[in-house]
C-alpha atoms as a PDB file:
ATOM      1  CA  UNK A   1      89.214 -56.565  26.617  1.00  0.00           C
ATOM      2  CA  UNK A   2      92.895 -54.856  25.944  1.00  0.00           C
ATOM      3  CA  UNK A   3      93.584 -51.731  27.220  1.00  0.00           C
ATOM      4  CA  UNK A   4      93.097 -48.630  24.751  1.00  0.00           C
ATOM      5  CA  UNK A   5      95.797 -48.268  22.598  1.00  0.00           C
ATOM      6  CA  UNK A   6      95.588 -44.449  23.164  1.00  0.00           C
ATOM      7  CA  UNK A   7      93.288 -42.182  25.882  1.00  0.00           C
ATOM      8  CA  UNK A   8      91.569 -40.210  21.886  1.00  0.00           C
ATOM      9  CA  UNK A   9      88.128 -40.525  22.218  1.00  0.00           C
ATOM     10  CA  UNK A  10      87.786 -41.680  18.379  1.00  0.00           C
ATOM     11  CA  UNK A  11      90.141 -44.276  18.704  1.00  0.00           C
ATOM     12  CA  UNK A  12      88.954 -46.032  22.348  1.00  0.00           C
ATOM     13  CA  UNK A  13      85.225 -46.236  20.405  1.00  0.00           C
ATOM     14  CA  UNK A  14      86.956 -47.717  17.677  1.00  0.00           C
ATOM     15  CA  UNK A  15      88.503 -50.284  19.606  1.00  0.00           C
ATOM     16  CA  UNK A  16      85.306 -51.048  20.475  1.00  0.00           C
ATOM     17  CA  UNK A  17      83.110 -51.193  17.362  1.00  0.00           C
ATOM     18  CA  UNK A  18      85.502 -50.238  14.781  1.00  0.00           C
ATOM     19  CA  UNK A  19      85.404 -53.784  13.191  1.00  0.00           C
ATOM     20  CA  UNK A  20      83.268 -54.857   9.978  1.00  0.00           C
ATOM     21  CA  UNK A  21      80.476 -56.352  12.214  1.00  0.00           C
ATOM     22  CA  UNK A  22      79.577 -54.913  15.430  1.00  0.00           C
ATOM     23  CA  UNK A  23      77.944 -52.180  14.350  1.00  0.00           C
ATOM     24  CA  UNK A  24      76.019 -54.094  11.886  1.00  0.00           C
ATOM     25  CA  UNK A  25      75.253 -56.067  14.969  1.00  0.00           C
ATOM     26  CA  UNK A  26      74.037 -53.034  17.012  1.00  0.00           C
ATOM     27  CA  UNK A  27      71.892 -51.923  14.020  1.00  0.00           C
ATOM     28  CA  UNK A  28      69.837 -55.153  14.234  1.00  0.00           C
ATOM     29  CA  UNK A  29      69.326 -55.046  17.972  1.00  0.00           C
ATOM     30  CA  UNK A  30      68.064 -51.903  17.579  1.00  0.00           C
ATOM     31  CA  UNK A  31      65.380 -53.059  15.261  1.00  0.00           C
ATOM     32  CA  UNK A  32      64.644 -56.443  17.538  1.00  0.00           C
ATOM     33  CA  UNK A  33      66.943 -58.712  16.955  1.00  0.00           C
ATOM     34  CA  UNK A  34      68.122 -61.021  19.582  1.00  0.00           C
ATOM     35  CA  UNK A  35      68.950 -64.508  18.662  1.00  0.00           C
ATOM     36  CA  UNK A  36      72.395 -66.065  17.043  1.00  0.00           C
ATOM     37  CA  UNK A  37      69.774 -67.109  13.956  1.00  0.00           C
ATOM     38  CA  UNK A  38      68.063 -63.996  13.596  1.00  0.00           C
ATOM     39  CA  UNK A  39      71.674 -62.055  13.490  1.00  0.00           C
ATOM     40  CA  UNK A  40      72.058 -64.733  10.150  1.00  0.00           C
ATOM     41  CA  UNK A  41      69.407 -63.273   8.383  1.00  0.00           C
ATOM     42  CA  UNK A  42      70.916 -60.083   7.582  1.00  0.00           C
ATOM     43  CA  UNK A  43      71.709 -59.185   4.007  1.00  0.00           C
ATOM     44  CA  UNK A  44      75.641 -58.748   4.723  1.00  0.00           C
ATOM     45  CA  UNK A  45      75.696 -62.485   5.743  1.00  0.00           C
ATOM     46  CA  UNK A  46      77.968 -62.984   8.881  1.00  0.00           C
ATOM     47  CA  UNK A  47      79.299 -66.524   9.215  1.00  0.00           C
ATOM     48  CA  UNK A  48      78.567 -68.207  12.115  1.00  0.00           C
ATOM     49  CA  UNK A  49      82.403 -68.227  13.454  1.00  0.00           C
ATOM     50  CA  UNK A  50      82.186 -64.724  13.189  1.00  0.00           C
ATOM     51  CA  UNK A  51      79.324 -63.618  14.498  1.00  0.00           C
ATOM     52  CA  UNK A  52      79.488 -65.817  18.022  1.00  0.00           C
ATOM     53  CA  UNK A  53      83.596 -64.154  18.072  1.00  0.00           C
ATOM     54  CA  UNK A  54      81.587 -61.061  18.031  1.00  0.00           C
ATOM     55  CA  UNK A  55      79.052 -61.058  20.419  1.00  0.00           C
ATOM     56  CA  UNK A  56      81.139 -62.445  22.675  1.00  0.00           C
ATOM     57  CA  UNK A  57      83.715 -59.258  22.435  1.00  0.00           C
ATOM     58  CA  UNK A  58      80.463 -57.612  22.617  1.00  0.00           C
ATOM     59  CA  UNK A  59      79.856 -58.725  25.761  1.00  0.00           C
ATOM     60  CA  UNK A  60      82.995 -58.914  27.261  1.00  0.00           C
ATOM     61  CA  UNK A  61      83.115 -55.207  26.236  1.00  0.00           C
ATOM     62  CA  UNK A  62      79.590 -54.411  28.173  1.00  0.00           C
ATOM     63  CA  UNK A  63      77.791 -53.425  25.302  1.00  0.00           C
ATOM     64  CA  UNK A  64      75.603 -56.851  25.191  1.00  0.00           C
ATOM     65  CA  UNK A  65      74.471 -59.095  27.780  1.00  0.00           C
ATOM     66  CA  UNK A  66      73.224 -62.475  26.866  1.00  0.00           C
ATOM     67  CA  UNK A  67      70.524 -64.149  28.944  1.00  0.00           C
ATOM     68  CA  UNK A  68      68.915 -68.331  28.468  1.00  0.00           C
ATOM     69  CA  UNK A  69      65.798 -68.936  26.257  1.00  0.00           C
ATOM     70  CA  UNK A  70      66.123 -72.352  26.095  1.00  0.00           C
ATOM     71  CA  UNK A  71      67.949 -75.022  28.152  1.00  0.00           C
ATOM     72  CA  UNK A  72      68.201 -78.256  25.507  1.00  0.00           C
ATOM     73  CA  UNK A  73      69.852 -77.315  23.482  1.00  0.00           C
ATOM     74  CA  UNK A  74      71.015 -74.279  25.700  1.00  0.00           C
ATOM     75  CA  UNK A  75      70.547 -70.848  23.738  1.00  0.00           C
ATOM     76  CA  UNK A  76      70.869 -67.748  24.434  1.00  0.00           C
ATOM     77  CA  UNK A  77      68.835 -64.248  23.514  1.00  0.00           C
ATOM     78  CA  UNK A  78      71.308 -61.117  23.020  1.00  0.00           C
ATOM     79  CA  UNK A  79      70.301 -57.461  24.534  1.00  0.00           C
ATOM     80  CA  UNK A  80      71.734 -53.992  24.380  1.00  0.00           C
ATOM     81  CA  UNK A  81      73.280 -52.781  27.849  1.00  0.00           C
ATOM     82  CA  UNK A  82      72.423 -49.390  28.124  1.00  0.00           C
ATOM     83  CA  UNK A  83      76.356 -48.665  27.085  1.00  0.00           C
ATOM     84  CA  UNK A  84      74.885 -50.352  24.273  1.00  0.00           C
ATOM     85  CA  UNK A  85      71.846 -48.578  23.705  1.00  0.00           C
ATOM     86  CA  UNK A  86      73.995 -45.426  24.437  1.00  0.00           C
ATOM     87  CA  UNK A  87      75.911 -45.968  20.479  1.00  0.00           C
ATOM     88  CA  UNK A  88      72.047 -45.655  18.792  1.00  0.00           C
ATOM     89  CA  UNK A  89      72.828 -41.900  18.177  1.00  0.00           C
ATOM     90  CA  UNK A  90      76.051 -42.834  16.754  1.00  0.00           C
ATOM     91  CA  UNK A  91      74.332 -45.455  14.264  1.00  0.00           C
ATOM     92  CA  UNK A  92      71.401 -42.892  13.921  1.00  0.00           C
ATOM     93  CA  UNK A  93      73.533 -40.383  12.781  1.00  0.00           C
ATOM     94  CA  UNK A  94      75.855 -42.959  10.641  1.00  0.00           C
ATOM     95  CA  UNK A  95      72.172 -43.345   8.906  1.00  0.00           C
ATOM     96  CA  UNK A  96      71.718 -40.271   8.012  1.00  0.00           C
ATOM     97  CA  UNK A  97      75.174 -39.674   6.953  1.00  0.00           C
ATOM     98  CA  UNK A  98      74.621 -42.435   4.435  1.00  0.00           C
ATOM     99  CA  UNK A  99      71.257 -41.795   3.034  1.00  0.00           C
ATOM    100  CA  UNK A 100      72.729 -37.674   2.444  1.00  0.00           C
ATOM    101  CA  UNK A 101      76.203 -38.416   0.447  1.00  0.00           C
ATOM    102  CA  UNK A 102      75.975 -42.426  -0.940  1.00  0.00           C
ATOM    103  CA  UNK A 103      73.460 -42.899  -3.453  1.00  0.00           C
ATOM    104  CA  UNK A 104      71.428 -46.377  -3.053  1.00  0.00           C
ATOM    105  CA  UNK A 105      71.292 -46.963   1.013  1.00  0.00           C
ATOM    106  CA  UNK A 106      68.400 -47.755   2.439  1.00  0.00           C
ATOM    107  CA  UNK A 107      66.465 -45.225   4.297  1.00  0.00           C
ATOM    108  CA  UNK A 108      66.501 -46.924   8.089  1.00  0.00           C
ATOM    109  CA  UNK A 109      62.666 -46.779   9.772  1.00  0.00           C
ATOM    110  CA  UNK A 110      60.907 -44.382  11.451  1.00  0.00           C
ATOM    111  CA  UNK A 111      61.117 -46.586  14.735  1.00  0.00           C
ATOM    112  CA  UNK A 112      64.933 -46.319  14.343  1.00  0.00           C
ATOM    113  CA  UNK A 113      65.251 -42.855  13.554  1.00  0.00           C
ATOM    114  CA  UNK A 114      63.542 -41.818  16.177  1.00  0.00           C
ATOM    115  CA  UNK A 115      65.117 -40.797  19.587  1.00  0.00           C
ATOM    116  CA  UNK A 116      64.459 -43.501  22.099  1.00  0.00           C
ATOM    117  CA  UNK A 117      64.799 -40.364  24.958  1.00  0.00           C
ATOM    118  CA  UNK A 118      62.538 -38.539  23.828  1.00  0.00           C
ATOM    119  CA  UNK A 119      59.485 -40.710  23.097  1.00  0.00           C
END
């Protein structure tokens, strides 16, 4: 991971998930997914070469850790750290954000929605 390229608050946390894709990737952890094919099931349609580029950044960054599922072939299940779990308000939020002031967004679950803290 490179150092931040200033000590703002915004911009370190963009340097972090600012890309296209990792918070599209934190959204479906959040609702369960785990594994490189599930991640390819999404409607936005990462490409392989992108999506193992990004969970690996995600990982080197702390916010995943990958553990083994399966030795032959060897692969691997993906799970939020709790720096990780700790951007679900952010992505809440993001949600709700959307669903107020852009016409046509989905409206995320109740399961996603709600505070994990608090239940």
């Amino acid at each position: 991971m490179s150092p931040p390229r200033s000590g703002c608050p915004i911009a370190t946390t963009l340097d972090l998930v600012g890309d296209r894709w990792t918070l599209v990737l934190l959204r479906d952890m959040l609702n369960g997914k785990t594994k490189f094919s599930e991640f390819l099931t999404s409607p936005e349609r990462i490409t392989t070469n992108v999506l193992a580029d990004r969970l690996l950044k995600m990982e080197a960054a702390g916010l995943v850790e990958k553990r083994p599922y399966q030795t032959r072939p060897e692969r691997f299940a993906y799970a939020l750290t709790p720096k990780g779990r700790g951007l679900h308000p952010v992505v809440r939020e993001m949600c709700r954000w959307a669903n107020a002031h852009v016409p046509g967004t989905w409206t995320a679950p109740d399961s996603f929605m709600r505070d994990p803290d608090r239940i």
